[in-house]
C-alpha atoms as a PDB file:
ATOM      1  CA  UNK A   1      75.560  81.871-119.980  1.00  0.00           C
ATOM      2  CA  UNK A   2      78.490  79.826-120.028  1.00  0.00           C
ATOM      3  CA  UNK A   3      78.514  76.720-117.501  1.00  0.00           C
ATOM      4  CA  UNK A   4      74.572  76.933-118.011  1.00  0.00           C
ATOM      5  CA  UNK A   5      72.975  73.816-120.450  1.00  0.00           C
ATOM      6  CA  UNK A   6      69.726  74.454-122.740  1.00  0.00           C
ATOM      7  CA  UNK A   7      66.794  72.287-122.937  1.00  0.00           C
ATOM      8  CA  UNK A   8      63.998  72.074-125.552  1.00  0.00           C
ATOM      9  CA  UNK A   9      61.065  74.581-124.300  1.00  0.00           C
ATOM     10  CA  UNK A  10      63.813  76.634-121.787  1.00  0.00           C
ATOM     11  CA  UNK A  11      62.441  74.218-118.963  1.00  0.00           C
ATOM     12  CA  UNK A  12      64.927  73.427-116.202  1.00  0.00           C
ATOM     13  CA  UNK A  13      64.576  69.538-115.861  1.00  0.00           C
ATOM     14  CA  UNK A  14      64.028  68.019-112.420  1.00  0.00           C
ATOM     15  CA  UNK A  15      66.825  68.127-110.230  1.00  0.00           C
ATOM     16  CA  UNK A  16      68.092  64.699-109.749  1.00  0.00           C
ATOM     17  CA  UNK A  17      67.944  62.796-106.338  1.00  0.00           C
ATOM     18  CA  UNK A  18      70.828  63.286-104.375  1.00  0.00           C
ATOM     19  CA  UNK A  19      72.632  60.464-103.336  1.00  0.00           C
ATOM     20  CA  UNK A  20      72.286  60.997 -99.333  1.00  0.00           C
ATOM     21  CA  UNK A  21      68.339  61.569-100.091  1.00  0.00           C
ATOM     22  CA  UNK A  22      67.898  58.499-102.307  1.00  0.00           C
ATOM     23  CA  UNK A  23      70.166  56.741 -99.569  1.00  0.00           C
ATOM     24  CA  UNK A  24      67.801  57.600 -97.012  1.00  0.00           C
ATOM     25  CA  UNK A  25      64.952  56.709 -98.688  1.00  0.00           C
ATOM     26  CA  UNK A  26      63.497  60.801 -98.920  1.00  0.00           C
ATOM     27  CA  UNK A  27      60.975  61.120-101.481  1.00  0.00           C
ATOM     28  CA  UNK A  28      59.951  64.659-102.810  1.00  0.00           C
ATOM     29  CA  UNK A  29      56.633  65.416-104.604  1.00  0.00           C
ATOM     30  CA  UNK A  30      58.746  66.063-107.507  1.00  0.00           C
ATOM     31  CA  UNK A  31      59.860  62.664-107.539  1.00  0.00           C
ATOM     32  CA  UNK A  32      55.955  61.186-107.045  1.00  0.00           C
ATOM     33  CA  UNK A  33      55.301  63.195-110.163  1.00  0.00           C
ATOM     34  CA  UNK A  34      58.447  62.425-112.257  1.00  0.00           C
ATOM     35  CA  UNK A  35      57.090  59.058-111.400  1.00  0.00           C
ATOM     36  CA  UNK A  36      53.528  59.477-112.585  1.00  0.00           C
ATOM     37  CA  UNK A  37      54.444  61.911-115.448  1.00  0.00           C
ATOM     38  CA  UNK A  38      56.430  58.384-116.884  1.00  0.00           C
ATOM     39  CA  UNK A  39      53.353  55.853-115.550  1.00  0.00           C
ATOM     40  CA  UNK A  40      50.578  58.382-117.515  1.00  0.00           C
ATOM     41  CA  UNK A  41      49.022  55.703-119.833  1.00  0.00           C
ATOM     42  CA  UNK A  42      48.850  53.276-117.715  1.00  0.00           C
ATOM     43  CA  UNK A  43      47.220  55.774-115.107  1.00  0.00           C
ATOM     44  CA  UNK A  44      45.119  56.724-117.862  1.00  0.00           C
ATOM     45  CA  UNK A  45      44.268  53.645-118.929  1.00  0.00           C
ATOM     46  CA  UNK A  46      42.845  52.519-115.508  1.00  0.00           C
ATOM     47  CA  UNK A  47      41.205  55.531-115.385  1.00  0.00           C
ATOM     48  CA  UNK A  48      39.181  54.820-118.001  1.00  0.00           C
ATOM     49  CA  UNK A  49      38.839  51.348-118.175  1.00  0.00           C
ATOM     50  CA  UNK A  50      37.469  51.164-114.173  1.00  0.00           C
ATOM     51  CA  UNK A  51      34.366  52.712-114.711  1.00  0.00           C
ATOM     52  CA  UNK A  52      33.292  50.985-118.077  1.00  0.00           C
ATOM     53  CA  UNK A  53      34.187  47.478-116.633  1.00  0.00           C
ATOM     54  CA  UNK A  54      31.745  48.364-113.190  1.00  0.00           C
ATOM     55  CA  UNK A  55      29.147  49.627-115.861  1.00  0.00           C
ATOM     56  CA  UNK A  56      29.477  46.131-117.442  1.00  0.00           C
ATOM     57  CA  UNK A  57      29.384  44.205-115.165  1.00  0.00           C
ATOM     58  CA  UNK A  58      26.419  46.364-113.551  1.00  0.00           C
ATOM     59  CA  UNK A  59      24.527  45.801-117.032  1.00  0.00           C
ATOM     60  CA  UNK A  60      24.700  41.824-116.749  1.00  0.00           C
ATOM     61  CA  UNK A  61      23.067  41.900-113.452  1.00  0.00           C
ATOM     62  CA  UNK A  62      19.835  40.369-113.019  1.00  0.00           C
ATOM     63  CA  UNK A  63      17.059  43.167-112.630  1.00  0.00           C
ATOM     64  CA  UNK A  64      16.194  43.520-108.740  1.00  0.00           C
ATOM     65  CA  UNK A  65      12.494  44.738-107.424  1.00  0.00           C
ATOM     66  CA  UNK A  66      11.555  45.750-103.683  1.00  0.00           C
ATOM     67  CA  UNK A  67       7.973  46.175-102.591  1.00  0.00           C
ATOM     68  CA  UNK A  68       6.307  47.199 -99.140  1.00  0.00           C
ATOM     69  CA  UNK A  69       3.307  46.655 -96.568  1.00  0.00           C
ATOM     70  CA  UNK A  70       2.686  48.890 -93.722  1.00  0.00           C
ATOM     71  CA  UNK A  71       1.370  47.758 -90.157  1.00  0.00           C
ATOM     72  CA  UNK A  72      -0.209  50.308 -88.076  1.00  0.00           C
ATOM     73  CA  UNK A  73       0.597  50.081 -84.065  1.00  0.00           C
ATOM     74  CA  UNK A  74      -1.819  50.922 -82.421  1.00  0.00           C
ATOM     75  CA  UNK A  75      -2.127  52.305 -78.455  1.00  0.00           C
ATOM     76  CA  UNK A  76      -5.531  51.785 -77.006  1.00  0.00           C
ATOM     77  CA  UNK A  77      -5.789  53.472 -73.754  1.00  0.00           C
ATOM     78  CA  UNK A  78      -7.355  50.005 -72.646  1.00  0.00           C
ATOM     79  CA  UNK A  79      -7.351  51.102 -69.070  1.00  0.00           C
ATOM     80  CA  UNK A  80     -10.020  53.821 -70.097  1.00  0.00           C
ATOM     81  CA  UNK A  81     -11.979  51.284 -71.956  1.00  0.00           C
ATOM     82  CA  UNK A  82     -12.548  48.641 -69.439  1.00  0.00           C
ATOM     83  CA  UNK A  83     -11.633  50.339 -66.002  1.00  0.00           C
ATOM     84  CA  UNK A  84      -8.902  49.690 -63.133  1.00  0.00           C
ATOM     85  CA  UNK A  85      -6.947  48.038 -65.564  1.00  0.00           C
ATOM     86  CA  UNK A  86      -3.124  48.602 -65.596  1.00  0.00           C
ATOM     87  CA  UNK A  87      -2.489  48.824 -69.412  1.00  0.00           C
ATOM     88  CA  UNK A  88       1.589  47.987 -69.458  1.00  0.00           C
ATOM     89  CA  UNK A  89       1.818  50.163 -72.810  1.00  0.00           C
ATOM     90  CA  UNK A  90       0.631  53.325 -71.370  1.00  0.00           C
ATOM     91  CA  UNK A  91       3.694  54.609 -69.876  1.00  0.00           C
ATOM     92  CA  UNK A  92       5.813  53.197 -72.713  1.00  0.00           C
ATOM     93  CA  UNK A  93       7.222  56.147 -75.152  1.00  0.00           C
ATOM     94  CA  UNK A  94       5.844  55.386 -78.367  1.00  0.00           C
ATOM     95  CA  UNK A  95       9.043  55.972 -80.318  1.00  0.00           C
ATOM     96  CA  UNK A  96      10.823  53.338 -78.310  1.00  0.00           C
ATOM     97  CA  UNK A  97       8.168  50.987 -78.936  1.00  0.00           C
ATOM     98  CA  UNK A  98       7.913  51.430 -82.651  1.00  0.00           C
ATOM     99  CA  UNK A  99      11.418  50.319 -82.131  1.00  0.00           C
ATOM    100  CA  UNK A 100      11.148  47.109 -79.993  1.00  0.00           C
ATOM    101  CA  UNK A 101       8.065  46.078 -82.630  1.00  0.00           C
ATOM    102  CA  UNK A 102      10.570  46.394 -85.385  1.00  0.00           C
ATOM    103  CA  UNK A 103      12.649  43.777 -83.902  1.00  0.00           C
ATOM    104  CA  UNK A 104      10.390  41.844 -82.786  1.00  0.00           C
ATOM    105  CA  UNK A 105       9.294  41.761 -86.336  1.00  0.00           C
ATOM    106  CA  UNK A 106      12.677  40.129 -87.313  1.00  0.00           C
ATOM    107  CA  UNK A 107      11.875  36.938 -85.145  1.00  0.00           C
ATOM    108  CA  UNK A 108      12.681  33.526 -87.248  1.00  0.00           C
ATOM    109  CA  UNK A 109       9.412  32.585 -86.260  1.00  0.00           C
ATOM    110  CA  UNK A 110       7.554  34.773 -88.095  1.00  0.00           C
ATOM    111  CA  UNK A 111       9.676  34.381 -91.024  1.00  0.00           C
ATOM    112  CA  UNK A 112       9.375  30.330 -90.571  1.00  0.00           C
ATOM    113  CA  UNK A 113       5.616  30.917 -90.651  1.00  0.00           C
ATOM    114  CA  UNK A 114       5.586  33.517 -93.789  1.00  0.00           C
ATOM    115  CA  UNK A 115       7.349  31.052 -96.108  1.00  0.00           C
ATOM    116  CA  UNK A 116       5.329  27.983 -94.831  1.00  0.00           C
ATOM    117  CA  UNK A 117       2.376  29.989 -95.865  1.00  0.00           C
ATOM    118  CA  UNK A 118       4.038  31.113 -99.118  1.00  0.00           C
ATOM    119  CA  UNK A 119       4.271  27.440 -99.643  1.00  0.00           C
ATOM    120  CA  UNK A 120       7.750  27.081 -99.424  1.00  0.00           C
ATOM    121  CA  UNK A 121       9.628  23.673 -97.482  1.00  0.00           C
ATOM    122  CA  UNK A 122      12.822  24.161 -98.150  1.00  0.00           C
ATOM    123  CA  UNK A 123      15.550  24.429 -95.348  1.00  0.00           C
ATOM    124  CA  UNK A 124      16.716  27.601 -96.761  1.00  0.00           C
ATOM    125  CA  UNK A 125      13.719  29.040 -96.615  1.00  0.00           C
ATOM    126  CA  UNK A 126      13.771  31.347 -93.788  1.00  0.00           C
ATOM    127  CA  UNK A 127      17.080  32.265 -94.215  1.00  0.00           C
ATOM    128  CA  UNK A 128      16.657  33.231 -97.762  1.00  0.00           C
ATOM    129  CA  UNK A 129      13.876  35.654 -96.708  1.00  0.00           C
ATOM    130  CA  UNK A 130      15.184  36.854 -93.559  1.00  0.00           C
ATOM    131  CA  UNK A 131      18.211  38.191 -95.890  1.00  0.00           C
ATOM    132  CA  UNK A 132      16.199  40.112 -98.526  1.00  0.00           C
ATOM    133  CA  UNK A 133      13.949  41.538 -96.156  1.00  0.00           C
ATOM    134  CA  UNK A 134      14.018  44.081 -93.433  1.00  0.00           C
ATOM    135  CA  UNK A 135      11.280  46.355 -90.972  1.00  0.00           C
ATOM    136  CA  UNK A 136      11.718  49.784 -90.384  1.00  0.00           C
ATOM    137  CA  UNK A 137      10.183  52.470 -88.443  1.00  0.00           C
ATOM    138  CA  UNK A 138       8.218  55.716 -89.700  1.00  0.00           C
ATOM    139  CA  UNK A 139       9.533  58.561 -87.975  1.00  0.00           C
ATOM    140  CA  UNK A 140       7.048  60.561 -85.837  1.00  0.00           C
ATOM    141  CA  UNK A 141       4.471  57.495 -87.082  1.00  0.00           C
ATOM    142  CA  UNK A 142       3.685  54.046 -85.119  1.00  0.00           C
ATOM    143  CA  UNK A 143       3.905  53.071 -88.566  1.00  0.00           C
ATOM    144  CA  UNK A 144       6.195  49.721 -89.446  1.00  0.00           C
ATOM    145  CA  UNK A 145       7.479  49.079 -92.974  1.00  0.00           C
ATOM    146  CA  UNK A 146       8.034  45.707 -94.555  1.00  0.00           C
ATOM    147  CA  UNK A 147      10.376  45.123 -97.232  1.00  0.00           C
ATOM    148  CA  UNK A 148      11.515  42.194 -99.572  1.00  0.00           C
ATOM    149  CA  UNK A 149      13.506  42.487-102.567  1.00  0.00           C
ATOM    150  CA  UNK A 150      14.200  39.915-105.320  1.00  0.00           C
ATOM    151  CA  UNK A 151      14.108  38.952-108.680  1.00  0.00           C
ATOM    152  CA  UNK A 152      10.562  38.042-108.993  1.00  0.00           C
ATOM    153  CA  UNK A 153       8.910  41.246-108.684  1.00  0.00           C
ATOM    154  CA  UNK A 154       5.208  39.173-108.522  1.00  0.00           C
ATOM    155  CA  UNK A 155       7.036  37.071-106.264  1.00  0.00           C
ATOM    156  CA  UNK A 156       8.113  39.401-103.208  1.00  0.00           C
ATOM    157  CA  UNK A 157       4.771  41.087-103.470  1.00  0.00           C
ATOM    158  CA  UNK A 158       3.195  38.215-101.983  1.00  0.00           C
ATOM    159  CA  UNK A 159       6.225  37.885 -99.324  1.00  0.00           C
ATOM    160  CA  UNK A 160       5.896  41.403 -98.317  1.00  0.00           C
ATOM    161  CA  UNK A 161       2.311  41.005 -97.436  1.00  0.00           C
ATOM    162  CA  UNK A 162       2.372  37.320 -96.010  1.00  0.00           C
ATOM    163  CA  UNK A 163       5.129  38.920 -93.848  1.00  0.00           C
ATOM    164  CA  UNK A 164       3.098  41.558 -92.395  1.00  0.00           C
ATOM    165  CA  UNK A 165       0.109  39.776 -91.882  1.00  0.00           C
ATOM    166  CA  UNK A 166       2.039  36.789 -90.049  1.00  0.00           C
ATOM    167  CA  UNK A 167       3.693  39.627 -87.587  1.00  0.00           C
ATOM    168  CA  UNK A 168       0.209  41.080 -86.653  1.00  0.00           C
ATOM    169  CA  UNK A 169      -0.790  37.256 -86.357  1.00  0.00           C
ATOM    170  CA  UNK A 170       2.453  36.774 -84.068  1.00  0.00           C
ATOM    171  CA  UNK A 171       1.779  40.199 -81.769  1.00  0.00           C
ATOM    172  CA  UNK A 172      -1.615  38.880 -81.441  1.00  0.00           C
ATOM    173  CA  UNK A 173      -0.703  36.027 -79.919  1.00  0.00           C
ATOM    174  CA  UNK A 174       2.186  37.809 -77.888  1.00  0.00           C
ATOM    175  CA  UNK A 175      -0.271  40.172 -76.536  1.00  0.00           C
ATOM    176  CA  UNK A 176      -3.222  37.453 -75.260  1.00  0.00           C
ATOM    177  CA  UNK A 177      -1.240  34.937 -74.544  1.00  0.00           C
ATOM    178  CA  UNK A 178      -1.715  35.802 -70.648  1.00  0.00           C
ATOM    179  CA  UNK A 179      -5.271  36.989 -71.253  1.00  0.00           C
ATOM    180  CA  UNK A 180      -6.294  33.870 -72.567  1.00  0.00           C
ATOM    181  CA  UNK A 181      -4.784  31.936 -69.627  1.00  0.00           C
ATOM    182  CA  UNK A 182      -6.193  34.082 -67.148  1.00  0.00           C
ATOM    183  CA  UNK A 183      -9.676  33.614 -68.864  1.00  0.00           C
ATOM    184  CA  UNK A 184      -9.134  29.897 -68.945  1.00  0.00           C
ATOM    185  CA  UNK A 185      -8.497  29.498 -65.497  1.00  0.00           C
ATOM    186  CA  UNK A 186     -11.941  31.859 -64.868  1.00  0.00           C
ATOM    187  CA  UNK A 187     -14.076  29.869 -67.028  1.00  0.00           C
ATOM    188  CA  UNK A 188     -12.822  26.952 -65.561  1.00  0.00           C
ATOM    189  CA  UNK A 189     -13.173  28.072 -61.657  1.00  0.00           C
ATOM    190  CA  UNK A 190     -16.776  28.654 -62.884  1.00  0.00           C
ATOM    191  CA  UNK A 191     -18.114  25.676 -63.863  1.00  0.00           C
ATOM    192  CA  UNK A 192     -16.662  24.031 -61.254  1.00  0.00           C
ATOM    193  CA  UNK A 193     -17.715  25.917 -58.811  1.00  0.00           C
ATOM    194  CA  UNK A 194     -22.054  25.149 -57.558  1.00  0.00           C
ATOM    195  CA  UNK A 195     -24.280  27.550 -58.342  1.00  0.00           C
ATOM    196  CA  UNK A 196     -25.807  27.939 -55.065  1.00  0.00           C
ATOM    197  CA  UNK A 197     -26.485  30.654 -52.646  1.00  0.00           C
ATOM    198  CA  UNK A 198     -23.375  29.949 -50.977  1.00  0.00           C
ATOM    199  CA  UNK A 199     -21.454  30.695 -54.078  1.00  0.00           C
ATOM    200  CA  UNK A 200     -23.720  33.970 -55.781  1.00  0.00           C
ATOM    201  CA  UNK A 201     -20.909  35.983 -54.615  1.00  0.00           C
ATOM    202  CA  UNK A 202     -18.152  34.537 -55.554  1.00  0.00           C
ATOM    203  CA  UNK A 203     -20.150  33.577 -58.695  1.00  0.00           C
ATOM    204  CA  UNK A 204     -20.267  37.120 -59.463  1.00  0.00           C
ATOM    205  CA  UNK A 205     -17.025  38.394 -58.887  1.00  0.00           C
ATOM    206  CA  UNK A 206     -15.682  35.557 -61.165  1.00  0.00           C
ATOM    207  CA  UNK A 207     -18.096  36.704 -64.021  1.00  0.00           C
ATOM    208  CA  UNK A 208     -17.486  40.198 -63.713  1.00  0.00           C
ATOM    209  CA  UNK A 209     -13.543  39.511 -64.091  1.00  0.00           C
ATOM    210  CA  UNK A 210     -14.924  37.344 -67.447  1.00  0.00           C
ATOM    211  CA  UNK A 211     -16.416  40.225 -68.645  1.00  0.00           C
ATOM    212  CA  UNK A 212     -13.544  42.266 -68.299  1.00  0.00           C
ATOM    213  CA  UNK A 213     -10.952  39.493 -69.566  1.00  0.00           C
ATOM    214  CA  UNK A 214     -13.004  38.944 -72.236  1.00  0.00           C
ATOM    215  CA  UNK A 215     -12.752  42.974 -73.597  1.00  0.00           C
ATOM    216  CA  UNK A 216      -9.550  42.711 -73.269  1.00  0.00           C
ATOM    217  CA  UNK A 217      -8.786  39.860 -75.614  1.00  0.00           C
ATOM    218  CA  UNK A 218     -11.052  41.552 -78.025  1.00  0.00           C
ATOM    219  CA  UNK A 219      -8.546  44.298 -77.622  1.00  0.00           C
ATOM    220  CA  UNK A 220      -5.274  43.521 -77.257  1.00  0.00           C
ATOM    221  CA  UNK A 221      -5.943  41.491 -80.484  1.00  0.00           C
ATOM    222  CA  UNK A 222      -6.001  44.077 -82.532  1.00  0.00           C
ATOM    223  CA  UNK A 223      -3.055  46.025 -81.533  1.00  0.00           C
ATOM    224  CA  UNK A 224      -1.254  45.730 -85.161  1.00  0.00           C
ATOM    225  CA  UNK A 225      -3.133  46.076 -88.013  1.00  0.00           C
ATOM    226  CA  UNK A 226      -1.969  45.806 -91.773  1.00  0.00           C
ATOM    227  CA  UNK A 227      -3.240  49.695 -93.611  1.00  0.00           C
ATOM    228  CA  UNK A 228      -1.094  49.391 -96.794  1.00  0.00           C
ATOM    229  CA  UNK A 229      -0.802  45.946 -98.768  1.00  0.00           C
ATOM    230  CA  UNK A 230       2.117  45.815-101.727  1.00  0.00           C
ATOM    231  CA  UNK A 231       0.194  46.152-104.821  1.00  0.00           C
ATOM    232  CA  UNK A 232       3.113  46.589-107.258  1.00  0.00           C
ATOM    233  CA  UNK A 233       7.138  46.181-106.811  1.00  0.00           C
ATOM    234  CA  UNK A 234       9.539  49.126-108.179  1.00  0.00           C
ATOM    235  CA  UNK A 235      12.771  48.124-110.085  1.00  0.00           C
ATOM    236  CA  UNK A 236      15.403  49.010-107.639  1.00  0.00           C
ATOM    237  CA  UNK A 237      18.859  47.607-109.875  1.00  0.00           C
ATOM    238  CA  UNK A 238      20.717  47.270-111.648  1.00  0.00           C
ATOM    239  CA  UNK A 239      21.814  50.962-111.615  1.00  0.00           C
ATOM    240  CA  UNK A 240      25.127  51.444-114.147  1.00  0.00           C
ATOM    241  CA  UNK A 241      25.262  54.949-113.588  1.00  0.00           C
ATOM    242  CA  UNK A 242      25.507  55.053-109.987  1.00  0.00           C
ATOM    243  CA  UNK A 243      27.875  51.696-110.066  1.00  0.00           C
ATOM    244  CA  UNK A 244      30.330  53.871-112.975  1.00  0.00           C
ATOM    245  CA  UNK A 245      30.094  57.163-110.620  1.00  0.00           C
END
C-alpha cells in the first residue's frame, strides 16, 4: 500500500525505541531480545564451552574414595541389672541421644588420639582429618556412621576404623569416669578401715556398694561398640557428568 515499506520475508522489523522511552531508561522484552538475537554466538559459544571446560577440569581431578565403620549405642537398662540404681540414660529419648553421641564424636580429642595412633605427628594432623571426616546418625537406629574420604583409598580405611574405635575408647572413659572414682574412694575406705567387730557392718555395706560399683564399670564400659569395620573404600569423584549437568 502506498506509505507502507517491504522487508525481505514480509516481517515487520522491531519498532524502534522511542526517544522519551530510551530517555527514561524503559526497556521492552523486544529490546532484551533484539539484544540477544545480535549477542547469539557469543551466547552460544558460552553455552557450549561452560560445560566442556567443568568436564575438564572435573577429569584432571585426583580420584577421591570414602569408606565407613559403624558403632552400635547401646541402652542397658542398668538399673534392672544391678538394682536401685538411677541409670541417667533411661529417661533420655534415644533419638536425641544418637544425636548428642554424634557430636560428641566430633571432639578434637578423639581425632588427636586417632591420628597419633595412625602414626601421624604432624601439627596438621587433626585438622586434616577432622575436615574429611564426619559422624552421622541412622534414622530409627542407635546406629553412628563414620566417614573419611581421601585420596588414599587404603589409607582412610584405616582412619575410618581407628576413628571409631578411639570414640568407643573415649565414651568409655566418659561413662566410668565417676564410677571409677566412686570405687576408688570404696576400696580405699576399706582397707583403711579395721576389720573388727566394731566395723562388720560398716565393712559390709562398703563391700556390697563394691559389688555394685564394680557391675557397673563392667557395664557402662561397653556402652558403644564397633559392629561394622571399613573393609573396602568406594570411588566417590571425580564425577564429569554430574560437574557438566
Amino acid at each position: 500500500m502506498p506509505g507502507e515499506s517491504w522487508h525481505p520475508g514480509g516481517v515487520e522489523p522491531p519498532a524502534p525505541i522511542r526517544d522519551d522511552e530510551a530517555r527514561d531508561g524503559v526497556t521492552t522484552l523486544r529490546d532484551f531480545l533484539r539484544i540477544a538475537w545480535r549477542r547469539k554466538v557469543i551466547l552460544i559459544i558460552c553455552v557450549m564451552v561452560t560445560p566442556l571446560a567443568a568436564g575438564f577440569v572435573s577429569m584432571r581431578k585426583p580420584d577421591t574414595f570414602e569408606a565407613s565403620a559403624k558403632v552400635l549405642l547401646k541402652r542397658t537398662d542398668i538399673a534392672s541389672i544391678v538394682g536401685k540404681i538411677d541409670d541417667p540414660t533411661r529417661a533420655t529419648d534415644p533419638e536425641r541421644d544418637s544425636l548428642t553421641q554424634a557430636i560428641v564424636a566430633r571432639d578434637p580429642k578423639i581425632l588427636s588420639a586417632t591420628a597419633k595412633e595412625l602414626g601421624r605427628t604432624d601439627p596438621d594432623a587433626t585438622g586434616d582429618l577432622l575436615g574429611r571426616s564426619d559422624v552421622v546418625t541412622e534414622d530409627g537406629t542407635d546406629i553412628l556412621r563414620f566417614v573419611v574420604s581421601g585420596e588414599d583409598p587404603e589409607a582412610i580405611v584405616d582412619e575410618v576404623n581407628a576413628y571409631a574405635d578411639q570414640y568407643t575408647q573415649y565414651r568409655s572413659q566418659l561413662d566410668t569416669r565417676e564410677i571409677k572414682q566412686t570405687l576408688d574412694d570404696a576400696n580405699g575406705q576399706l582397707k583403711s578401715l579395721p576389720d573388727t567387730d566394731a566395723n562388720r557392718g560398716i565393712r559390709e555395706s562398703l563391700q556390697a556398694q563394691r559389688d555394685q560399683l564394680t557391675t557397673m564399670l563392667s557395664l557402662f564400659s561397653a556402652r558403644a561398640t564397633v559392629v561394622k569395620e571399613a573393609g573396602s573404600a568406594g570411588k566417590t569423584g571425580p564425577n564429569p557428568q554430574r560437574d557438566v549437568l
